[in-house]
Protein backbone atom coordinates (compact mmCIF):
# COMPACT_ATOMS: atom_id res chain seq x y z
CA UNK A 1 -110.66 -0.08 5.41
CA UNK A 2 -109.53 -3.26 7.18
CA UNK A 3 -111.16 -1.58 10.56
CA UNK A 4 -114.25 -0.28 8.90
CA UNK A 5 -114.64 -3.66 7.49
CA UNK A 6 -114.29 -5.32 11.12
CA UNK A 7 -116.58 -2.71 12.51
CA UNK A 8 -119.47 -4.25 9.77
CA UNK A 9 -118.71 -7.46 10.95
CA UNK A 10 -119.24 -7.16 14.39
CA UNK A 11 -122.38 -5.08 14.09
CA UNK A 12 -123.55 -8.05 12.00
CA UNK A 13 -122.75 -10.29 14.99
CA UNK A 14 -124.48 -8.08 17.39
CA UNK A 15 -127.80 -7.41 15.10
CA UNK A 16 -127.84 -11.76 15.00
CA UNK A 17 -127.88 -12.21 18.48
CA UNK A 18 -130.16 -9.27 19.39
CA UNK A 19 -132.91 -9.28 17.01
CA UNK A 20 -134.82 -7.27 18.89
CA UNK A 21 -132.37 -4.43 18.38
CA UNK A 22 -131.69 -4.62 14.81
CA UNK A 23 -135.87 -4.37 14.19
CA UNK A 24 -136.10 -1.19 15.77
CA UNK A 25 -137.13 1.65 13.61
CA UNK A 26 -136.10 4.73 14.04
CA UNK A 27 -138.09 6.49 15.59
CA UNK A 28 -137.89 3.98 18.51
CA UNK A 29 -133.93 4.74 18.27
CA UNK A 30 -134.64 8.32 18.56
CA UNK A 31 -137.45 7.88 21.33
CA UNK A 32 -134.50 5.76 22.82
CA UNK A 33 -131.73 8.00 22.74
CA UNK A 34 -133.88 10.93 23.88
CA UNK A 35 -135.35 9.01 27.03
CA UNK A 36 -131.23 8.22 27.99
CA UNK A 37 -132.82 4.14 27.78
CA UNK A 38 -129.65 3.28 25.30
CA UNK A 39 -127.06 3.02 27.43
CA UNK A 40 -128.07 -0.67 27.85
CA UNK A 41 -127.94 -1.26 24.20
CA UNK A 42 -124.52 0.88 23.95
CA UNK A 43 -122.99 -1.27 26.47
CA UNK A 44 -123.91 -4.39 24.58
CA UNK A 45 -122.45 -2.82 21.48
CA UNK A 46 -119.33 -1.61 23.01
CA UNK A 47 -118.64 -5.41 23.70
CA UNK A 48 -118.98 -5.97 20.28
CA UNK A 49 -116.56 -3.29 19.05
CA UNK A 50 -113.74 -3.98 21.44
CA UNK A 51 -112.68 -6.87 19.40
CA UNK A 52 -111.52 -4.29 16.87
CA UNK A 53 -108.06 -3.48 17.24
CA UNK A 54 -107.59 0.28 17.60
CA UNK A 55 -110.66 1.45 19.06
CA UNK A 56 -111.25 2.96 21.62
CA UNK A 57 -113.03 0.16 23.59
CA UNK A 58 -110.03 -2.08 22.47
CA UNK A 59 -108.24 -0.11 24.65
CA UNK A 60 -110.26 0.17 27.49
CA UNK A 61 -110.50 -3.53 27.80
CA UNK A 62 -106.78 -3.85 27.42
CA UNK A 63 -106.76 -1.58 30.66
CA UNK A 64 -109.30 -3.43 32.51
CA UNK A 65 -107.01 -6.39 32.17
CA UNK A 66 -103.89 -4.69 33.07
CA UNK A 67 -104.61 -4.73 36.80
CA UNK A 68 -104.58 -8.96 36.78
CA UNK A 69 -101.95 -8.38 34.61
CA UNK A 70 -99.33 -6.89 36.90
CA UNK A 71 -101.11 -9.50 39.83
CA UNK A 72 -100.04 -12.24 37.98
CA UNK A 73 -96.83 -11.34 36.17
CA UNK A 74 -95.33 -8.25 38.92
CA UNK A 75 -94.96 -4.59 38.24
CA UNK A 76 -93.66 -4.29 34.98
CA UNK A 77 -90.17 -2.71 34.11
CA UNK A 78 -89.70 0.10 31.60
CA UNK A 79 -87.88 -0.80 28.38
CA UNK A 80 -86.46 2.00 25.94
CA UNK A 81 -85.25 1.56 22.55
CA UNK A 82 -82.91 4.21 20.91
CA UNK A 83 -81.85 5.00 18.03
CA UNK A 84 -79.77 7.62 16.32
CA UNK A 85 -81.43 10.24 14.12
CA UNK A 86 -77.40 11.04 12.97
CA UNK A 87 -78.10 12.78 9.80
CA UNK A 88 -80.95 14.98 10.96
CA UNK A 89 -78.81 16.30 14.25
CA UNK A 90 -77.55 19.68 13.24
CA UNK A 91 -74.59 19.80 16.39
CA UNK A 92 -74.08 16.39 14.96
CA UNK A 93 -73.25 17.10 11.14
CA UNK A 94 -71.34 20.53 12.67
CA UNK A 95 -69.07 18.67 14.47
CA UNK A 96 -68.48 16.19 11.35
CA UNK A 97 -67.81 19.95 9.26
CA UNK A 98 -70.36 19.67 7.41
CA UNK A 99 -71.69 22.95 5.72
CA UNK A 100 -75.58 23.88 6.47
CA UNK A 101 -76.65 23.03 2.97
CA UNK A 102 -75.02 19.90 3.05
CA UNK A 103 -77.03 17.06 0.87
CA UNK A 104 -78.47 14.13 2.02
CA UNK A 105 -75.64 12.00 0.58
CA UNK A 106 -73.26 14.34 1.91
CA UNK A 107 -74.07 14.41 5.51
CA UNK A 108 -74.90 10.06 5.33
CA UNK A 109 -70.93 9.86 3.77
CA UNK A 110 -69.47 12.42 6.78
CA UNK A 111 -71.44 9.61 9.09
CA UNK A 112 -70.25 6.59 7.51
CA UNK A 113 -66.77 8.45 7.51
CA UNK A 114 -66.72 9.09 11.13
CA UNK A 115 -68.69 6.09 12.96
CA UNK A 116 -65.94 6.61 16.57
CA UNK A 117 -67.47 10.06 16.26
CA UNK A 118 -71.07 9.47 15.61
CA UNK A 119 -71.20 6.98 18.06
CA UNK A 120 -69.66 9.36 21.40
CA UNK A 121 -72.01 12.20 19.75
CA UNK A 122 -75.03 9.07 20.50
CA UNK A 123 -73.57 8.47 23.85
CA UNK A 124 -73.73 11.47 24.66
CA UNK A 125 -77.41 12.56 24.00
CA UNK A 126 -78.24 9.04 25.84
CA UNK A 127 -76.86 10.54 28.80
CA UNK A 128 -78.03 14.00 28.45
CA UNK A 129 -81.39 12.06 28.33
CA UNK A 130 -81.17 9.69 31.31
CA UNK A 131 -80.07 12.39 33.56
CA UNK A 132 -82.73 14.44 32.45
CA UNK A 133 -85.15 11.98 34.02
CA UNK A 134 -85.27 12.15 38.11
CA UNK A 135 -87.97 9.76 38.12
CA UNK A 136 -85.89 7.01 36.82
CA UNK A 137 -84.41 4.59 38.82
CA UNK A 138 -80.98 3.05 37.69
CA UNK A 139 -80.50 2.44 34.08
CA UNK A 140 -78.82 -0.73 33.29
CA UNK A 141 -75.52 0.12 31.28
């Protein structure tokens, strides 16, 4: 809604400052599109919509500025946040003994029970992960 809203706003702003666009009828939009003569007028109105967050031109400006970006700041670093899915990790709740059908309350107690245990079983998959990736440089500890 919030986007849609946005997207009315800004084609407000464009049909202001191009009144020659927003008194087309339209059959001169169809004559237009047909005759491939819009891309002018789309390029204008991408413009507009790029001040939307989440579009697509949004994003594509956000690239175009990327390149002065990393001129002015240096390549940028990679930063990963983790976090523990514990009660959702089957080898997990086996190694706690939990049954299969273990409840949601169940398998949240065995983990509050057992945090030396939960937290190697994390360690663990952050490792299995980090080796996984040969592309990666060193990862700080």
């Amino acid at each position: 809604m919030k986007q849609r809203h946005q997207l009315l706003s800004q084609t407000n702003v464009y049909l202001r400052q191009h009144p020659a666009d927003a008194n087309m009828t339209m059959e001169e939009l169809k004559e237009m599109v047909n005759s491939m003569s819009a891309n002018q007028m789309v390029n204008r109105l991408q413009r507009y919509v790029s001040k939307v967050q989440g579009t697509n031109q949004t994003w594509y400006q956000r690239l175009q500025e990327l390149p002065a970006l990393i001129e002015q700041k240096g390549c940028p670093t990679f930063f990963f946040n983790f976090s523990a899915a514990d009660m959702h990790w089957p080898d997990l709740q086996r190694l706690l003994q939990n049954e299969e059908g273990a409840t949601r309350t169940e398998r949240a107690q065995a983990v509050i029970d057992n945090p030396q245990l939960t937290d190697w079983f994390f360690i663990q998959r952050l490792q299995e992960f980090k080796y996984s990736l040969p592309w990666m440089c060193k990862v700080k500890k």
